[in-house]
Protein backbone atom coordinates (compact mmCIF):
# COMPACT_ATOMS: atom_id res chain seq x y z
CA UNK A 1 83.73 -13.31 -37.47
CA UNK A 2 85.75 -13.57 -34.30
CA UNK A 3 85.93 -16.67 -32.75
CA UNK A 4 85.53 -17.36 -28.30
CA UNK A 5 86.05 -20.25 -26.42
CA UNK A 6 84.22 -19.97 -23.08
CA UNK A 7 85.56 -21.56 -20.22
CA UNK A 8 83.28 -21.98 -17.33
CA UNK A 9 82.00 -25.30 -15.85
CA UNK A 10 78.69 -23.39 -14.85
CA UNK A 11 76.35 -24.41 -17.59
CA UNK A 12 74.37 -21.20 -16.96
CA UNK A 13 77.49 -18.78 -17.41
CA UNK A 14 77.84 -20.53 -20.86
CA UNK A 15 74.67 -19.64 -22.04
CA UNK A 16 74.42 -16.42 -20.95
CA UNK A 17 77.32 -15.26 -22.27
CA UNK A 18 77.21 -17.10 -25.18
CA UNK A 19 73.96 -15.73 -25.88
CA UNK A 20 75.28 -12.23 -25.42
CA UNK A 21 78.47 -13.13 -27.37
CA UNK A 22 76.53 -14.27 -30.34
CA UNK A 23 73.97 -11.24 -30.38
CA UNK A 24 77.22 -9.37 -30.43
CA UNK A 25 78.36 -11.29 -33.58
CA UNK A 26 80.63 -13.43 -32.15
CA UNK A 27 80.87 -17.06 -32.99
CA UNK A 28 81.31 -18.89 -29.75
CA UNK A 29 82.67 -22.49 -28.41
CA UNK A 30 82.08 -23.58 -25.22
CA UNK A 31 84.35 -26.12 -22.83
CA UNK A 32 83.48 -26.95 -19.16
CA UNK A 33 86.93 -28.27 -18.16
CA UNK A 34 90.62 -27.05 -18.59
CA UNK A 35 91.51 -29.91 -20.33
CA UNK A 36 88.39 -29.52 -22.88
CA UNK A 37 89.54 -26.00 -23.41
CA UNK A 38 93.58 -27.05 -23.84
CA UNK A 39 92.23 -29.78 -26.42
CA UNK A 40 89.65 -27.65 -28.20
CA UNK A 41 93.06 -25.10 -28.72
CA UNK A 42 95.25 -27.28 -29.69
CA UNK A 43 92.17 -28.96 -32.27
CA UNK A 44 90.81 -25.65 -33.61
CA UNK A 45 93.72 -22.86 -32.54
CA UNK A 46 91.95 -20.13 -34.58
CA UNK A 47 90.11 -18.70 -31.56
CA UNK A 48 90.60 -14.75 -31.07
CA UNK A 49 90.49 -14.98 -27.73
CA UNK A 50 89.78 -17.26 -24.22
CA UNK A 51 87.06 -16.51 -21.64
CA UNK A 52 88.22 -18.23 -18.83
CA UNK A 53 86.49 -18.84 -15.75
CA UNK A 54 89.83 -19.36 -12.96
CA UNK A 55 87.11 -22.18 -10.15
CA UNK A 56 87.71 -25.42 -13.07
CA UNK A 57 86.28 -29.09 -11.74
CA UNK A 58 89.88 -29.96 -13.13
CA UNK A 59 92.53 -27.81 -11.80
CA UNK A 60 93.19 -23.87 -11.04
CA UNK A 61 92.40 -21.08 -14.28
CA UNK A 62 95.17 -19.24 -13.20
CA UNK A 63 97.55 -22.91 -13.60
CA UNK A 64 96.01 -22.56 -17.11
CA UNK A 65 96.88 -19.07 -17.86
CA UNK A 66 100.23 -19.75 -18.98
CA UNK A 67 99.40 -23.14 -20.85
CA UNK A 68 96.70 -21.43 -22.72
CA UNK A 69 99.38 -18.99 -23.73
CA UNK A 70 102.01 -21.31 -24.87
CA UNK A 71 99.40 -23.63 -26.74
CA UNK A 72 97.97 -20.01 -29.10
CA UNK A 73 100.53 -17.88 -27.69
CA UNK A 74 98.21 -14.82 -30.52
CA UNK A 75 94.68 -15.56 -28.47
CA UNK A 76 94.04 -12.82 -26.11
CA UNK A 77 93.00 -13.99 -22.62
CA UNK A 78 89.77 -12.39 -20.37
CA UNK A 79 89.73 -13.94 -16.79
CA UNK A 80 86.34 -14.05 -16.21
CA UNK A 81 85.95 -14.71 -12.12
CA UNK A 82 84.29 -13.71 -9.01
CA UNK A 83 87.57 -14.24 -7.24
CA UNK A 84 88.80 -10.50 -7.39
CA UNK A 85 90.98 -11.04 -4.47
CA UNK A 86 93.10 -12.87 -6.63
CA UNK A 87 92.93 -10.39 -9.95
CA UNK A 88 95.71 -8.20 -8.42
CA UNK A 89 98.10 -11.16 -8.12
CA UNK A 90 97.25 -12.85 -11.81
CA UNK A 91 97.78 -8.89 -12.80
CA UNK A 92 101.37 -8.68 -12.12
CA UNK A 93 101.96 -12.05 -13.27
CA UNK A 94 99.80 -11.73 -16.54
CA UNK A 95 99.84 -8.35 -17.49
CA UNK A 96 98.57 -9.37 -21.03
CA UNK A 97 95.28 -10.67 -19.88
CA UNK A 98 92.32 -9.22 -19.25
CA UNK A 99 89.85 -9.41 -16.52
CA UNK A 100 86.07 -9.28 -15.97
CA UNK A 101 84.63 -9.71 -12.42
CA UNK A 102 81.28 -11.79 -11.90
CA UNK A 103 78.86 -11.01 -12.63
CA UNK A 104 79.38 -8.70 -15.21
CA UNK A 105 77.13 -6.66 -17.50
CA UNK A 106 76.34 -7.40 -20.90
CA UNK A 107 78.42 -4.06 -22.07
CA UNK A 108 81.04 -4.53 -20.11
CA UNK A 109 81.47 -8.91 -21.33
CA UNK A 110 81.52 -6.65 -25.09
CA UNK A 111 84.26 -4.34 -24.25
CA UNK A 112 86.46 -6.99 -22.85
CA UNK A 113 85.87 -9.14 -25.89
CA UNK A 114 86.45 -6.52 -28.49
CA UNK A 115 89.39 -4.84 -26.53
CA UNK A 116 90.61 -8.88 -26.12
CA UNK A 117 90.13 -9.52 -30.04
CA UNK A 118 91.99 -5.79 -30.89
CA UNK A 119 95.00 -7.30 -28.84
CA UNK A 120 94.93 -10.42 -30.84
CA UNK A 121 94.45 -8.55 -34.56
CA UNK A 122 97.46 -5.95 -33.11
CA UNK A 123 99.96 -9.10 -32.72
CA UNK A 124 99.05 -10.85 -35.27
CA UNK A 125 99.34 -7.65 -37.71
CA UNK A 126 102.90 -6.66 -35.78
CA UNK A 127 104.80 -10.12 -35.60
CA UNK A 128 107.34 -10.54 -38.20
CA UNK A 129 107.23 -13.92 -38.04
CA UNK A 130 103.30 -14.51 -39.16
CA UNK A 131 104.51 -11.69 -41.41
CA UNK A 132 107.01 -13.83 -42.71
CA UNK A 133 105.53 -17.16 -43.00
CA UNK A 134 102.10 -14.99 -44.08
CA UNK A 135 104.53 -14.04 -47.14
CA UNK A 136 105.69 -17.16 -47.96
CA UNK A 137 102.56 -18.73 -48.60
CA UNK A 138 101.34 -15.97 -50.69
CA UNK A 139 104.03 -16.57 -53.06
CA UNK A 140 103.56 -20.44 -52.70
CA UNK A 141 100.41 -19.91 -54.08
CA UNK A 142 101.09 -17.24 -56.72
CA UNK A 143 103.87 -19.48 -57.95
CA UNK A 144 100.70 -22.49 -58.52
CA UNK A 145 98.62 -20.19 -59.67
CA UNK A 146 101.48 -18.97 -62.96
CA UNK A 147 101.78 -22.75 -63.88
């Protein structure tokens, strides 16, 4: 089951997408602040992907962006934002990220998640890194499991 953090310091937002997110199957973890959502990634990094809301109490979304990225650099990113004025900018700058205006349909909150979530299983299947370490502890614990 994929895993969302929602970022959104509108209490409402969180429930209604994470109502839709978990009819969709999705397990989902909420954070009203930047700095919940940085310590909830850093605490539990296995989340597919961010839904991030870019008006925080505690700073700018877009600041975040590029923390959020560093911190899980394999979690896919969907602005989620009623400032579209500003989508065009965080486009160029971000072109890995997705974006979902507000207030946005229940099919269209699914597509960005799944589409996010592909993005994340497509990286994490092509980096020869996780491929590498992924090997190494396979034969870690093969070599336990001959003894």
């Amino acid at each position: 089951m994929a895993r969302i953090l929602v970022v959104d310091d509108d209490p409402r937002v969180q429930r209604c997408v994470g109502a839709a997110l978990r009819a969709a199957g999705y397990a989902v973890e909420s954070a009203t602040t930047i700095g919940d959502a940085l310590r909830a990634l850093l605490d539990r990094p296995a989340f597919d992907a961010v839904l991030l809301d870019l008006g925080m109490p505690d700073g700018d979304g877009s600041d975040a962006l590029g923390e959020i990225a560093r911190t899980v650099p394999l979690c896919s990113i969907v602005v989620h934002t009623g400032h579209v004025d500003r989508e065009s900018l965080l486009r160029r700058l971000y072109p890995l990220v997705d974006f979902l205006a507000k207030p946005a349909s229940r099919d269209d909150l699914w597509a960005a998640i799944s589409r996010a979530c592909g993005k994340r299983r497509k990286r994490v299947a092509t980096d020869p890194g996780l491929q590498r370490l992924t090997a190494e502890i396979l034969t870690a614990l093969g070599g336990r499991h001959g003894r």
